[in-house]
Structure formats: C-alpha cells, structure tokens
Protein backbone atom coordinates (compact mmCIF):
# COMPACT_ATOMS: atom_id res chain seq x y z
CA UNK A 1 11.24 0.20 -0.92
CA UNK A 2 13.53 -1.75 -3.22
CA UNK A 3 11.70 -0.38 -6.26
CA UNK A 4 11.76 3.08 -5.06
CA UNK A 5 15.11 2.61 -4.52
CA UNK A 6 16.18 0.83 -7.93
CA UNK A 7 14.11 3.46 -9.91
CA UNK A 8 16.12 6.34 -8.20
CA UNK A 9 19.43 4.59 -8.72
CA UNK A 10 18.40 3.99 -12.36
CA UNK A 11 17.45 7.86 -12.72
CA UNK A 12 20.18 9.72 -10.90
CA UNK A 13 23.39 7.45 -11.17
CA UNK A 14 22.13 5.08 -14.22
CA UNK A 15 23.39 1.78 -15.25
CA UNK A 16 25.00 -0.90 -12.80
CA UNK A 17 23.30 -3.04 -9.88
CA UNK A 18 21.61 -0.83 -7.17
CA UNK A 19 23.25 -1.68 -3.85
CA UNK A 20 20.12 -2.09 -2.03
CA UNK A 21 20.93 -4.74 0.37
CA UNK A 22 23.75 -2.03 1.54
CA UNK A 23 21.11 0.46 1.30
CA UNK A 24 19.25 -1.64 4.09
CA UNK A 25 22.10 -2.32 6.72
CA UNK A 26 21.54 1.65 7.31
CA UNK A 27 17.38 1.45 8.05
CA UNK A 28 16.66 3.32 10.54
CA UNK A 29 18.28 6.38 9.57
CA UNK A 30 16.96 9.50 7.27
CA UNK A 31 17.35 9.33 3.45
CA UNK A 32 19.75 12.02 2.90
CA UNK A 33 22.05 10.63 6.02
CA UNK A 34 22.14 6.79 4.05
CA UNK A 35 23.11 8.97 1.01
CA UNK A 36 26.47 10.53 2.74
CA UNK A 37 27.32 7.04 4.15
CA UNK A 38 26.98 5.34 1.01
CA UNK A 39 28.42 8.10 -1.16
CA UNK A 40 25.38 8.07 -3.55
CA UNK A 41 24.12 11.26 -5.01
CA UNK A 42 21.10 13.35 -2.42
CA UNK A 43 19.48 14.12 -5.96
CA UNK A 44 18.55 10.29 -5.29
CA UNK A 45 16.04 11.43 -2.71
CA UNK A 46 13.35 12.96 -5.41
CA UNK A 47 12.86 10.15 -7.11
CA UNK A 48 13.01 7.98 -4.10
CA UNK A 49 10.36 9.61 -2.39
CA UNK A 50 7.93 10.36 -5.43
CA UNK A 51 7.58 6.44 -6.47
CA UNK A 52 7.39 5.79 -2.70
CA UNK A 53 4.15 7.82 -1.99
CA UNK A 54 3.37 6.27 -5.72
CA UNK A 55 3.96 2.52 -4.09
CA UNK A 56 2.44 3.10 -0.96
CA UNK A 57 -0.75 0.66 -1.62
CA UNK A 58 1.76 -2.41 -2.40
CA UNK A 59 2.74 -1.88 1.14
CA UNK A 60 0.74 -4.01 3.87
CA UNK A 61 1.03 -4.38 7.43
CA UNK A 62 2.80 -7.43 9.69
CA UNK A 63 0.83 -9.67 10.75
CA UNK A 64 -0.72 -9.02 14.28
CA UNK A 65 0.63 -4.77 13.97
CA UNK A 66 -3.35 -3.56 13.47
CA UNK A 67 -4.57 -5.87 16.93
CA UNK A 68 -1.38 -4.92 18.84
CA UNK A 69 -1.85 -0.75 18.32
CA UNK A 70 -5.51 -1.33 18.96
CA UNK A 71 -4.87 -3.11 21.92
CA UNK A 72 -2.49 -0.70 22.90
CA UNK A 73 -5.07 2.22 22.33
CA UNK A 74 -7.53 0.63 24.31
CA UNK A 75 -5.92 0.64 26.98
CA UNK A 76 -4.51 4.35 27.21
CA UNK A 77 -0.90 3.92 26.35
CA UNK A 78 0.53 7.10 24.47
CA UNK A 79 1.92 6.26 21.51
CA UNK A 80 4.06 7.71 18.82
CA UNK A 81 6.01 7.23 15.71
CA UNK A 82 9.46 8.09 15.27
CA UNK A 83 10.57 7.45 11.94
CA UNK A 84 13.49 7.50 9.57
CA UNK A 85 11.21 8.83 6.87
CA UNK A 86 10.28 12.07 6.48
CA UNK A 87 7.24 13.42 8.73
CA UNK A 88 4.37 14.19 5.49
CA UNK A 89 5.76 10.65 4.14
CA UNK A 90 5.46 8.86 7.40
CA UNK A 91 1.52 10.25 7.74
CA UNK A 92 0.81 9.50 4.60
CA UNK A 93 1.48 6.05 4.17
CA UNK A 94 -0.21 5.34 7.86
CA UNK A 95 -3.09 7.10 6.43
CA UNK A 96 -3.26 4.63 3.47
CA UNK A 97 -2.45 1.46 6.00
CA UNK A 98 -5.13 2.73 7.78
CA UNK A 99 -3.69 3.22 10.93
CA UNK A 100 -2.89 6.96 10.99
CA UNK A 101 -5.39 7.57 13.82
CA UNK A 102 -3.93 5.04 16.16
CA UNK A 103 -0.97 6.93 17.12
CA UNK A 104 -0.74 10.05 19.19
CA UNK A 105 2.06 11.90 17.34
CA UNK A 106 4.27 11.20 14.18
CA UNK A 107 7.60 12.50 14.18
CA UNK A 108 9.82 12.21 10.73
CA UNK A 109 13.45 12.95 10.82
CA UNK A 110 13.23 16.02 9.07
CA UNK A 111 11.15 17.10 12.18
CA UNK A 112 14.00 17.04 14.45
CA UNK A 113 17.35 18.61 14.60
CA UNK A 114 19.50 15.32 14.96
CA UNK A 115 17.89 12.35 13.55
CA UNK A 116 18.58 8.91 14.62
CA UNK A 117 20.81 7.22 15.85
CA UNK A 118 20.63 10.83 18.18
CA UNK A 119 18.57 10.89 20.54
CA UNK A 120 16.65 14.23 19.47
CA UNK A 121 13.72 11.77 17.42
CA UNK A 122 12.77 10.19 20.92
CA UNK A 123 13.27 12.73 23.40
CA UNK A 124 10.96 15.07 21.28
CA UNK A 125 8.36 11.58 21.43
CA UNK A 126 8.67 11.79 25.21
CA UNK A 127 8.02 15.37 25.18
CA UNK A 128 4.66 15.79 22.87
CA UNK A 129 3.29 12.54 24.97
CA UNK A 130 3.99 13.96 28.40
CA UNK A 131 5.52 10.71 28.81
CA UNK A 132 9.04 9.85 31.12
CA UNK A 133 11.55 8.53 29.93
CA UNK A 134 11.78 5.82 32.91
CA UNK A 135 8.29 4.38 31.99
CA UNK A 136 8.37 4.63 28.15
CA UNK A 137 9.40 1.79 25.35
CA UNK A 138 10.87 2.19 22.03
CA UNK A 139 10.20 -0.72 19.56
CA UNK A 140 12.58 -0.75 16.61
CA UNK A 141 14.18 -3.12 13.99
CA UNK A 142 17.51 -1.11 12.93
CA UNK A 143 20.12 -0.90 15.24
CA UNK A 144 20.18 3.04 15.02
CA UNK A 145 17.01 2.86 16.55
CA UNK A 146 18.21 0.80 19.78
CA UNK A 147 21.18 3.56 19.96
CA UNK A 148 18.41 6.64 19.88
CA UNK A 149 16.18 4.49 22.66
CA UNK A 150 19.12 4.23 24.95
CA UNK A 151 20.83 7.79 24.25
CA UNK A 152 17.16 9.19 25.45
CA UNK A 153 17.25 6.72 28.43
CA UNK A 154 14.15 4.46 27.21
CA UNK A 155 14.02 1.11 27.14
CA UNK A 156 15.19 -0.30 23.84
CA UNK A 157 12.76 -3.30 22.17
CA UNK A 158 14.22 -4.84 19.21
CA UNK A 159 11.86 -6.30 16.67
CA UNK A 160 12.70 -9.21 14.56
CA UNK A 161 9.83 -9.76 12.38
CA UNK A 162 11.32 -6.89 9.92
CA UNK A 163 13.54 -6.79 7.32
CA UNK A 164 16.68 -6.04 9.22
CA UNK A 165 19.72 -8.81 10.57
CA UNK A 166 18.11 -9.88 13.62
CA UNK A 167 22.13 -10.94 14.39
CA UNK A 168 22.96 -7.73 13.96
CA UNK A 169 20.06 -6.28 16.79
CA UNK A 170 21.01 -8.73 19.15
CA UNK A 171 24.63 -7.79 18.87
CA UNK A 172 23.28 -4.34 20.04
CA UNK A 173 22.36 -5.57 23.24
CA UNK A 174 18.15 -4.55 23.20
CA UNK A 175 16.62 -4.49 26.55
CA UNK A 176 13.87 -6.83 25.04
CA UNK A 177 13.67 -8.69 21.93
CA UNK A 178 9.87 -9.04 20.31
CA UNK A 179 9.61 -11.95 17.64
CA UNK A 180 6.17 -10.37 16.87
CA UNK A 181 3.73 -8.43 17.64
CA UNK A 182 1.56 -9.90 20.26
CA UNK A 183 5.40 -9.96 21.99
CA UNK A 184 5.03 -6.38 22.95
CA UNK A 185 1.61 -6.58 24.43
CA UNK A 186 3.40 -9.82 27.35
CA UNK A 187 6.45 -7.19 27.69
CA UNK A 188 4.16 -4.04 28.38
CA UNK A 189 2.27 -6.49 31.13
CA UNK A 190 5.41 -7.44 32.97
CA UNK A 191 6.81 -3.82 33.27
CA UNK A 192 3.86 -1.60 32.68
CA UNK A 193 5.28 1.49 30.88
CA UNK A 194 2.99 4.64 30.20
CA UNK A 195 3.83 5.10 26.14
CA UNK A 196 5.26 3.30 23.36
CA UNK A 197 7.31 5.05 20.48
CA UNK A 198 7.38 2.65 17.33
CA UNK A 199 10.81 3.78 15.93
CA UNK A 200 9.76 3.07 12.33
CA UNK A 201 6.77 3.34 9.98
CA UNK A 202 5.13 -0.50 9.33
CA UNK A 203 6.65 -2.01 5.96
CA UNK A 204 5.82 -5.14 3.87
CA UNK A 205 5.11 -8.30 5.80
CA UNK A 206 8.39 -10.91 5.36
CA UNK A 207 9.01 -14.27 7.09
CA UNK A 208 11.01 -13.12 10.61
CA UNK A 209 14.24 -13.42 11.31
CA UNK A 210 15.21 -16.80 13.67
CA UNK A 211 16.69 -16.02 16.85
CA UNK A 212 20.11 -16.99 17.62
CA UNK A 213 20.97 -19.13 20.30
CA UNK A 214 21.20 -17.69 23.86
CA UNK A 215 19.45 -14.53 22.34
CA UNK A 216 16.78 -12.48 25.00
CA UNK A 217 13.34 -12.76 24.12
CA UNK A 218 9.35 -12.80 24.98
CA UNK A 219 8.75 -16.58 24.69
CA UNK A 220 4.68 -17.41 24.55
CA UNK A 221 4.23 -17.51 27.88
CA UNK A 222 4.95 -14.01 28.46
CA UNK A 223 7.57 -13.93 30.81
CA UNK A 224 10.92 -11.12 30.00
CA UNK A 225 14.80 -12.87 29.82
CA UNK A 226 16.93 -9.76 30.59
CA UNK A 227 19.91 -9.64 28.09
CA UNK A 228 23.72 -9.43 29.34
C-alpha cells in the first residue's frame, strides 16, 4: 500500500514526501473519499490502483486469518467482506491470498451508495446474508469501520493486529476488542452471532498494536470485558 501510494504521489503531484502516514489515519474509507479529505488530486486513484493489483503477491495474510475464516466456515457462519477498496480490487487480491472462496459475499465501496463510515456497506452485508442485524459482528481496524457497524446496529469488533492506532479504536468505544485472530473465534462462543462481516480486505502481516491500559479485550481464556 505505501508503494502504491508513493508511486501515485510521484506520478500525479510529483516531487516532495508522500504523506502516507496521513494517508493511513483515513483506512477504512474509499480511495476517492481519502482524496477529498486530504486535498490530493482523484487522478491519484489510476495509478494507485494499477500498481496495487501489480503488488498484490507482496501482500500476505496475518497470522492465524486463514484458520480463523476456516473455522468460521466450518461451522456455518455467513460471512462477508465489506471493504474500503473497490469491489473487482477487493476479489482480486482474496483470489490471489487464496481465500476468495471463504467468504459469502464481497462488497467494495463503489458497490454501495454511501460508503463507510455510512452505514449503506453493512446494511447491504446483512441483506445478501439473510443475516439480522441483532446477531451479526463486524470486525474492523479503522475507526470508520466501528462508526458503519454501529450506524447499521451490529456489534462493532475492533482489531488491533493491523496497521491502524489501536489508541485511536479504543477511543471509539468497540463493543469488543480482538488482539488477533483466534480472539474472534472466544467472542463468537460467548455471544453466538449468525454472520461475520470483515470490514476490510487482509493486508501485510505487522507486529500488533499493545493495548492500553484499562482497554476491553478477549484475554486467552476467552471470556468478553464489556467496554464503558
């Protein structure tokens, strides 16, 4: 993602550092959206998304994602992305992590009429899995994804072995956090929802995040601390 982004910086705007690390506060949300916020040039998404589908085979999966959406499969939760990327992007690079086939439904935000932090991204999840929104989870690592959960009425997971400020997520107030994978499958045992929507397409592994004191989590034992 960083050399995606550098390379289009380089192209459309030219010399000077490429604010990337600003570029990354706003994960979660759909290319062109960042764009406006930042007040870089759209003709940045071209080159953007040609050297990501070019990159996609540097890209590998967490640690413990592959065993966790197996797990999940095998034992009949729906599941779904709903991504920040665009849809044929979003397929794509799950089809070259292998893991395309795993997942009920992939939703990008050019899919949808709002994307995130609207709800439109998760309530069209809900709908294509038959799912309710009282027995469904959203996992996500960008605090626009915690505000789509909750404006849809799901429960809102934060993840914090991504590449975002897990500070910043528990600021947000997450019904759960997850510190990794295996997290999710002790949360889905204590309340038993019927589908999960993963709020963002798996990216390079990174060391996680520590979580700050007095923080809500999934410790090993499996039990769920409620936030305030």
């Amino acid at each position: 993602m960083r050399q995606a982004f550098t390379i289009a910086y380089a192209e459309v705007v030219g010399d000077g550092e490429p604010p990337f690390e600003e570029y990354e506060r706003h994960l979660g949300r759909y290319f062109p959206d960042i764009m406006r916020i930042m007040n870089l040039p759209l003709e940045m998404e071209e080159p953007f998304v040609r050297e990501s589908y070019r990159l996609a085979r540097e890209v590998v999966l967490f640690d413990g994602v592959a065993d966790m959406l197996r797990t999940l499969r095998e034992r009949g939760y729906g599941l779904a992305v709903a991504t920040g990327k665009a849809g044929p992007r979003a397929r794509h690079l799950l089809g070259v992590l292998g893991v395309l086939d795993l997942f009920d439904h992939v939703i990008g935000s050019d899919e949808i009429a709002r994307p995130k932090p609207a709800p439109d991204i998760v309530l069209h999840a809900l709908a294509l899995l038959g799912a309710d929104a009282s027995t469904t989870v959203m996992i996500g690592d960008a605090v626009a994804d915690l505000d789509s959960a909750r404006g849809a009425g799901v429960m809102a997971a934060a993840a914090l072995w991504g590449e975002t400020d897990g500070v910043e997520l528990i600021a947000a107030a997450p019904d759960a956090v997850l510190h990794r994978p295996a997290d999710l499958l002790a949360l889905l045992g204590e309340t038993a929802p019927a589908a999960v929507i993963v709020a963002e397409v798996p990216a390079a592994r990174t060391d996680g995040a520590a979580l700050p004191p007095g923080a809500a989590s999934v410790p090993a034992a499996g039990r769920i601390l409620a936030t305030d």
